[in-house]
PDB file of N, CA and C in Angstrom:
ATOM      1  N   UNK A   1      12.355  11.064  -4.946  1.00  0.00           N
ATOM      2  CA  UNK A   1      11.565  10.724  -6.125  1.00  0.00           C
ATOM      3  C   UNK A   1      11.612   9.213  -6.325  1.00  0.00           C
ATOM      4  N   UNK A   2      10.505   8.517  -6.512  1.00  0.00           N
ATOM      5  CA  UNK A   2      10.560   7.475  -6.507  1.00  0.00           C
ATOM      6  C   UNK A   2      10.700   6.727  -8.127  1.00  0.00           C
ATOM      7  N   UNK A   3      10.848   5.668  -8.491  1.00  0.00           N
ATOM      8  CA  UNK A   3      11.296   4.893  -9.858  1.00  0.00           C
ATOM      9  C   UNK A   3       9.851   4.630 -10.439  1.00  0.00           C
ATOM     10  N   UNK A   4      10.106   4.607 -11.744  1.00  0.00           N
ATOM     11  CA  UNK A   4       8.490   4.279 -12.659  1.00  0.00           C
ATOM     12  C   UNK A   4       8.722   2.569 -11.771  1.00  0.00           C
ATOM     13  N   UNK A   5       9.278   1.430 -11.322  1.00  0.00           N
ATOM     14  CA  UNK A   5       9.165   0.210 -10.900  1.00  0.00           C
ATOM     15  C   UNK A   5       8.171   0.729  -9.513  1.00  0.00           C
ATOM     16  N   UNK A   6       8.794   1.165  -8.654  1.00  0.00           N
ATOM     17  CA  UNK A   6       8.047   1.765  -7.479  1.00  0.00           C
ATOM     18  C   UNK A   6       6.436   2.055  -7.450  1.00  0.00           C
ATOM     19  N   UNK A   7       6.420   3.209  -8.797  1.00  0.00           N
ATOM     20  CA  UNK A   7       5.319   3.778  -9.153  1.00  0.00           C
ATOM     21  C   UNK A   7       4.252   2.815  -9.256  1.00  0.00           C
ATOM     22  N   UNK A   8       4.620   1.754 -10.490  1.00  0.00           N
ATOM     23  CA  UNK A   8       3.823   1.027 -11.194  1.00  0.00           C
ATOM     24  C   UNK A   8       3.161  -0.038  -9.676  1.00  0.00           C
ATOM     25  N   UNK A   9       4.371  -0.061  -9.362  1.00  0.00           N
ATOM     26  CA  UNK A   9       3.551  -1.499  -7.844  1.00  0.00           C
ATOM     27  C   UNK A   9       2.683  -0.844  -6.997  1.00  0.00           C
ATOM     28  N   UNK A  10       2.837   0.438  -6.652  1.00  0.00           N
ATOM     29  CA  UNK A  10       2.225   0.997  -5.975  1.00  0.00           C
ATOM     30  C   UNK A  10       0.799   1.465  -6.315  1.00  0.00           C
ATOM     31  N   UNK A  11       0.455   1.668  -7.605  1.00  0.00           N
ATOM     32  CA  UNK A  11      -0.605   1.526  -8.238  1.00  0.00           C
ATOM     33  C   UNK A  11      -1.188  -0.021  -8.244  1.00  0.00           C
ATOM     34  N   UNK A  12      -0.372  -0.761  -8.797  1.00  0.00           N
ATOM     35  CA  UNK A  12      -1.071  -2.227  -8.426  1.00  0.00           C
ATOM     36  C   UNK A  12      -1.127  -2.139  -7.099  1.00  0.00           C
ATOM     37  N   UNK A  13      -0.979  -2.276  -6.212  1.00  0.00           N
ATOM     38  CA  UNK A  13      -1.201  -1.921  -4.629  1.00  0.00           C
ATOM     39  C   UNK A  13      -2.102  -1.734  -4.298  1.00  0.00           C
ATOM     40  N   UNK A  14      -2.429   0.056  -4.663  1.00  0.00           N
ATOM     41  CA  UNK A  14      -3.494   0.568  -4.506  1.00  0.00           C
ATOM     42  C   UNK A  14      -4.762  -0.110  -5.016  1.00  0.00           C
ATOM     43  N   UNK A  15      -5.144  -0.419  -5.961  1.00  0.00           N
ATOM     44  CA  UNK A  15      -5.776  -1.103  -6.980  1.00  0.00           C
ATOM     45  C   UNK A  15      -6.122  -2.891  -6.180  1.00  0.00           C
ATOM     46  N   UNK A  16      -5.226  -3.057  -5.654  1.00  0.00           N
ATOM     47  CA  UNK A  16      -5.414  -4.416  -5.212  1.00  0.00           C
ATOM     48  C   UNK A  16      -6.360  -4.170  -3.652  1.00  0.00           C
ATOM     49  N   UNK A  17      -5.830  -3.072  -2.993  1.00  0.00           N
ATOM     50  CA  UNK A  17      -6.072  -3.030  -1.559  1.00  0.00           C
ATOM     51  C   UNK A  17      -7.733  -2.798  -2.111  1.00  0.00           C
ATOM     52  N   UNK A  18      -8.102  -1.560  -2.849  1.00  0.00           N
ATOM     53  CA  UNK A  18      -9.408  -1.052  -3.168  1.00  0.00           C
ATOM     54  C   UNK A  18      -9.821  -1.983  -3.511  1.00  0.00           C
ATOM     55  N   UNK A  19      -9.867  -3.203  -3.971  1.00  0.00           N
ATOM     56  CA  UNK A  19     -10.847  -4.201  -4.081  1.00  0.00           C
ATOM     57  C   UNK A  19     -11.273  -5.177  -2.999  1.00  0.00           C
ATOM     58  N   UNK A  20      -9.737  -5.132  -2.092  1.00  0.00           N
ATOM     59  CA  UNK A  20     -10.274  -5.905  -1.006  1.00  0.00           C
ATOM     60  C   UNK A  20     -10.827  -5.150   0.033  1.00  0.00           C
ATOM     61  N   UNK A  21     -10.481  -3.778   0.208  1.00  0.00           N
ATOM     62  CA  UNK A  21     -11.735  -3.056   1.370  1.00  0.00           C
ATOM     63  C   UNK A  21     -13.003  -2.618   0.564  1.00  0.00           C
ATOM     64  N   UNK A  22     -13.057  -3.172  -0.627  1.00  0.00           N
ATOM     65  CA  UNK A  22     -14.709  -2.370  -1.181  1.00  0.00           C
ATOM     66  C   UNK A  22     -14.211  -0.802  -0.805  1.00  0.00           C
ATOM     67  N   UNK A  23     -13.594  -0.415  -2.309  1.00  0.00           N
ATOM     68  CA  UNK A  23     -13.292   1.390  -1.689  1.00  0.00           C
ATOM     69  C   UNK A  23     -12.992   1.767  -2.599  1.00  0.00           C
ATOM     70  N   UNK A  24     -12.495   3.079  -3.387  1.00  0.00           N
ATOM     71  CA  UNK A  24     -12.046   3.612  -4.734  1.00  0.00           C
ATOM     72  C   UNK A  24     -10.818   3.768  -4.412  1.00  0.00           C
ATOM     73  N   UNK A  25     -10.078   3.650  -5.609  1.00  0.00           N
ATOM     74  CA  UNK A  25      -8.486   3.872  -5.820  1.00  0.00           C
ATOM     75  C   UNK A  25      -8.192   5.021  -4.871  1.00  0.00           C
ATOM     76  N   UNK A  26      -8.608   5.863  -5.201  1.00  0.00           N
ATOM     77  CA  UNK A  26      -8.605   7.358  -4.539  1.00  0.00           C
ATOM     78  C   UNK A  26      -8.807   7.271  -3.128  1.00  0.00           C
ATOM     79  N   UNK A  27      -9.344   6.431  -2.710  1.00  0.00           N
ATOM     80  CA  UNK A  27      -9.778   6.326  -1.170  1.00  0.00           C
ATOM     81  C   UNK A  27      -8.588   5.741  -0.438  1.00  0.00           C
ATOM     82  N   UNK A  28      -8.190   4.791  -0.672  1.00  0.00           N
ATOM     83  CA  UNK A  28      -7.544   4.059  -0.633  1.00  0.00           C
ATOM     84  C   UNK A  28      -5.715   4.675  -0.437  1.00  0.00           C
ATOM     85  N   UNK A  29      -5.838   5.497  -1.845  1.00  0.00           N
ATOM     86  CA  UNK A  29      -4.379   6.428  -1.747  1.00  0.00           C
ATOM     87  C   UNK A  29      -4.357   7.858  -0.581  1.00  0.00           C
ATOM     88  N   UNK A  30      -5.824   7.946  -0.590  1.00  0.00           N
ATOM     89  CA  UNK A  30      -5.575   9.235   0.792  1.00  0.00           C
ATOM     90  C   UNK A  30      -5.482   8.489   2.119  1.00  0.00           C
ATOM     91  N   UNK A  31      -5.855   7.322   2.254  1.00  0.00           N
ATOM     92  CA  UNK A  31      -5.503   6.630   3.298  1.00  0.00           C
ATOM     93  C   UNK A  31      -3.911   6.127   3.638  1.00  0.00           C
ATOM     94  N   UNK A  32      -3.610   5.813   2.785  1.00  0.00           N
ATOM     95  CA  UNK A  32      -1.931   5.281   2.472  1.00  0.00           C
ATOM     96  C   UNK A  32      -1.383   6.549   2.728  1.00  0.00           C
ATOM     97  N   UNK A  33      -1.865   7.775   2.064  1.00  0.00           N
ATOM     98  CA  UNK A  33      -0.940   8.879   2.213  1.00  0.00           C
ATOM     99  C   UNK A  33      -0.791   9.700   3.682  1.00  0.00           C
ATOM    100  N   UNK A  34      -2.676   9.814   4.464  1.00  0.00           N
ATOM    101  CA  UNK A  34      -2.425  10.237   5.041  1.00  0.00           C
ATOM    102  C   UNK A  34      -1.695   9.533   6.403  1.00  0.00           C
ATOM    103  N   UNK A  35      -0.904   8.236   6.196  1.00  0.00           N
ATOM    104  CA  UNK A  35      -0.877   7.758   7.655  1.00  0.00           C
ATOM    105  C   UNK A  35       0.817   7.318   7.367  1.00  0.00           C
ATOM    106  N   UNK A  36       0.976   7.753   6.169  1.00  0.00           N
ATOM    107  CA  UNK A  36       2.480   8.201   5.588  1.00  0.00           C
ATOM    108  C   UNK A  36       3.180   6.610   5.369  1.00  0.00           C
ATOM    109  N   UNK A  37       2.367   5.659   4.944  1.00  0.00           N
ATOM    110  CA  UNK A  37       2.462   4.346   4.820  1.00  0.00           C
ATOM    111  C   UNK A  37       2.810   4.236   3.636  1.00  0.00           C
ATOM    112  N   UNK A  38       2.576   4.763   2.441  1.00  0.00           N
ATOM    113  CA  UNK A  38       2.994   4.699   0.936  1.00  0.00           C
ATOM    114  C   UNK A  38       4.117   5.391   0.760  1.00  0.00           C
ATOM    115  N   UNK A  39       4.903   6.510   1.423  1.00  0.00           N
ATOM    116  CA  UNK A  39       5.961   6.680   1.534  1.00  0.00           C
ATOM    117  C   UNK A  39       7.200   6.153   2.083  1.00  0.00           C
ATOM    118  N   UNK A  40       6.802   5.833   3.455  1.00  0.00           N
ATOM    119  CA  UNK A  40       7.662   5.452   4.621  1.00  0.00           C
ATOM    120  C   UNK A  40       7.565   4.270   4.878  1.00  0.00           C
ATOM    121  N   UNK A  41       6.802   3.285   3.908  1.00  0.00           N
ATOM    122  CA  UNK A  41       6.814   2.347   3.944  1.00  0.00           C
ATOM    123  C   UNK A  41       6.682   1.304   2.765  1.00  0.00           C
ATOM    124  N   UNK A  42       5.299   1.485   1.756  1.00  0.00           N
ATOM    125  CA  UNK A  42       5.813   0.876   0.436  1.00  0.00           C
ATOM    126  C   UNK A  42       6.374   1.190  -0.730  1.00  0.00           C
ATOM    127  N   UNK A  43       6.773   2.280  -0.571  1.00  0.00           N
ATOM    128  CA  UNK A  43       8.304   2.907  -1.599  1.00  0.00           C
ATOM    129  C   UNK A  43       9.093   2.717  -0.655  1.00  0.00           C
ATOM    130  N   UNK A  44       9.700   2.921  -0.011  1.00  0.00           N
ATOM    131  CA  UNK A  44      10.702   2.704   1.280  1.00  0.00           C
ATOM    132  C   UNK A  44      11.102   1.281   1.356  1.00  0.00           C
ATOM    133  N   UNK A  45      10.312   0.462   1.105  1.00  0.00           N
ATOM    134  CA  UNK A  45      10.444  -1.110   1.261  1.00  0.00           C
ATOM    135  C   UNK A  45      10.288  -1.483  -0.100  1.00  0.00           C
ATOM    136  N   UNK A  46      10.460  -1.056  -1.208  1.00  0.00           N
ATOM    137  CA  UNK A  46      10.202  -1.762  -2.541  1.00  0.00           C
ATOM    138  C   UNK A  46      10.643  -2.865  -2.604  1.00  0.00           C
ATOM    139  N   UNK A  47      11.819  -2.975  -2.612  1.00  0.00           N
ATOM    140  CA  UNK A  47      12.821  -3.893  -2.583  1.00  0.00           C
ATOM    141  C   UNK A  47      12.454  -5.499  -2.115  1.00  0.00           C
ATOM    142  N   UNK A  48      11.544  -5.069  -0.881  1.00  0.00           N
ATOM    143  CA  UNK A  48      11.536  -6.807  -0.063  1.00  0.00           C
ATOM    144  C   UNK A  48       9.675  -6.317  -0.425  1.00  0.00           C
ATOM    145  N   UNK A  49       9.393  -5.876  -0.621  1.00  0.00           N
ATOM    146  CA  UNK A  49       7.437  -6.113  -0.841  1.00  0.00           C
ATOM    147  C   UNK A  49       6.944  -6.496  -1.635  1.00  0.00           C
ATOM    148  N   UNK A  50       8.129  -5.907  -3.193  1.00  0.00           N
ATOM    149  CA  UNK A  50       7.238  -7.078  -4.628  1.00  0.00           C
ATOM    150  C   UNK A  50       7.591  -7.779  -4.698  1.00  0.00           C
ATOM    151  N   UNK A  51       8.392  -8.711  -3.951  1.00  0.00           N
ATOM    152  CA  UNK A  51       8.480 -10.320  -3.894  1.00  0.00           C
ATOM    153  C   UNK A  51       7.942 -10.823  -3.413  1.00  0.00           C
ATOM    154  N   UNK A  52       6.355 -10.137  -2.871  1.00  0.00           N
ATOM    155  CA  UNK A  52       5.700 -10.898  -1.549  1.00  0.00           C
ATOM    156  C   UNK A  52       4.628 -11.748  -2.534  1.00  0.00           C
ATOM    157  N   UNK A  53       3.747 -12.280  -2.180  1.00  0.00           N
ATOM    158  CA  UNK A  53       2.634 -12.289  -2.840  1.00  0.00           C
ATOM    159  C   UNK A  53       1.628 -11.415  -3.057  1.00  0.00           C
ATOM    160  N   UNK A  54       0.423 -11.195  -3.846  1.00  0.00           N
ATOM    161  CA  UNK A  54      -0.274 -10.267  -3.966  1.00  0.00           C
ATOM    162  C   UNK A  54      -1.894 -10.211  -2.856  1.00  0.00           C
ATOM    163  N   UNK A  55      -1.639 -11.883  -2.002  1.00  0.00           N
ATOM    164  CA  UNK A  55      -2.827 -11.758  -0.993  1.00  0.00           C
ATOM    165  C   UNK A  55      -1.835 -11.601   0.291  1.00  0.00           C
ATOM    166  N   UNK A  56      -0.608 -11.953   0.257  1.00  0.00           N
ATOM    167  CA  UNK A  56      -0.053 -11.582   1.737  1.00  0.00           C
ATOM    168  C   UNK A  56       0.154  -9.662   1.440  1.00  0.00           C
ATOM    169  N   UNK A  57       0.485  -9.128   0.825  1.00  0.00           N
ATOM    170  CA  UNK A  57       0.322  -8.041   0.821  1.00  0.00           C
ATOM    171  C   UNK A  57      -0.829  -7.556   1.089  1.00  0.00           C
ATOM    172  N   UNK A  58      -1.809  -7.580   0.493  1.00  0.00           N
ATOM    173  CA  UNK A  58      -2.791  -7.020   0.905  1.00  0.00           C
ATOM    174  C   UNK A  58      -3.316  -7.165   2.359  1.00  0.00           C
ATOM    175  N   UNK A  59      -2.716  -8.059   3.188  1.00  0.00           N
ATOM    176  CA  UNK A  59      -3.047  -8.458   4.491  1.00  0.00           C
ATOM    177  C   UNK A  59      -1.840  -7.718   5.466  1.00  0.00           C
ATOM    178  N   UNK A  60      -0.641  -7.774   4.911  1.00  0.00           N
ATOM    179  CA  UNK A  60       0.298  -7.020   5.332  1.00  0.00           C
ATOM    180  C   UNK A  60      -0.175  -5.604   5.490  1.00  0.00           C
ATOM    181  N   UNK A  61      -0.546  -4.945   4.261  1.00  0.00           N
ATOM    182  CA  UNK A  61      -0.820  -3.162   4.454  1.00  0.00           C
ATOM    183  C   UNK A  61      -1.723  -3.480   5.499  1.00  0.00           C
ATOM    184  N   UNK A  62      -2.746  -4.324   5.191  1.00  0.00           N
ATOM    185  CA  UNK A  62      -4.285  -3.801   5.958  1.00  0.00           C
ATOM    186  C   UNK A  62      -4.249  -3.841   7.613  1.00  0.00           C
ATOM    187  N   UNK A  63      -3.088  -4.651   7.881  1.00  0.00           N
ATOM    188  CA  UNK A  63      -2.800  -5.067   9.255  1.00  0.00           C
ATOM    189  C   UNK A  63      -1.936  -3.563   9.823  1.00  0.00           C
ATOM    190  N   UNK A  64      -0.999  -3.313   8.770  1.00  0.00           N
ATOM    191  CA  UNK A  64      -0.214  -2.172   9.182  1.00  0.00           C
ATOM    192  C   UNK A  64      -1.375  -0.491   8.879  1.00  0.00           C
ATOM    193  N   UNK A  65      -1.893  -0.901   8.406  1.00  0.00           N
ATOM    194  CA  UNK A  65      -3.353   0.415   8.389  1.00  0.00           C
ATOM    195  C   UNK A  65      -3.946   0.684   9.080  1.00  0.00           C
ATOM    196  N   UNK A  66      -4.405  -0.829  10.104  1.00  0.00           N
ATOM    197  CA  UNK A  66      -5.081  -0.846  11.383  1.00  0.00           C
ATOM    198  C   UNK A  66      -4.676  -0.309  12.372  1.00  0.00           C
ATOM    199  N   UNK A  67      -2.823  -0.636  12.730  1.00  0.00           N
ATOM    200  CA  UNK A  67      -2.146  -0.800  13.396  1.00  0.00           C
ATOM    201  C   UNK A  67      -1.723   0.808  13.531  1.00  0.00           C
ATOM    202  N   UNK A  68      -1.481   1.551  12.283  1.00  0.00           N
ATOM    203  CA  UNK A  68      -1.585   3.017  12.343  1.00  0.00           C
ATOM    204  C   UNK A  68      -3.069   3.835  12.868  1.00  0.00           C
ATOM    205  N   UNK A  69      -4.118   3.466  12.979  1.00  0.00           N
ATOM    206  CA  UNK A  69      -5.372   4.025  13.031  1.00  0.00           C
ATOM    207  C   UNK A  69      -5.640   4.190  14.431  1.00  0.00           C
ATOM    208  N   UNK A  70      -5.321   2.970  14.620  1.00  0.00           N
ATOM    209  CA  UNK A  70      -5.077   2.592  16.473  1.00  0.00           C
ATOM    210  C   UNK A  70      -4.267   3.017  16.804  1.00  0.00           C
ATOM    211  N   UNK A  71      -3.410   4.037  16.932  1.00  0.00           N
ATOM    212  CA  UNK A  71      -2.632   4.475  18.103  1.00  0.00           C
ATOM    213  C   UNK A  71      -2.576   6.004  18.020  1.00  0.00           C
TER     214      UNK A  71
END
């Protein structure tokens, strides 16, 4: 179970990524979910990811989204 801190970034997350792929929140979270990246990776990594910035993140997931799609 993850922490309302977790929760809340991960919604900003989501919310941030959906604006930079042109996509709905919702789109966005079945993508994260289905490639097990919002689990196993940005709850999993809380700790070192909301200290990042909010445009290197978004370049971070999108690189690691790709990087899951492709293989």
């Amino acid at each position: 179970m993850c922490k309302k801190s977790e929760m809340q970034f991960s919604v900003f997350l989501i919310h941030q990524l959906a604006q930079s792929w042109k996509k709905t929140p919702h789109e966005v979270y079945q993508t994260l979910e289905k490639s097990r990246i919002l689990d196993d990776y940005i709850i999993k990594h809380y700790d070192v990811l909301h200290s990042m910035g909010e445009q290197s993140l978004v370049e971070d997931i999108t690189q690691f989204v790709k990087e899951k799609q492709s293989v």
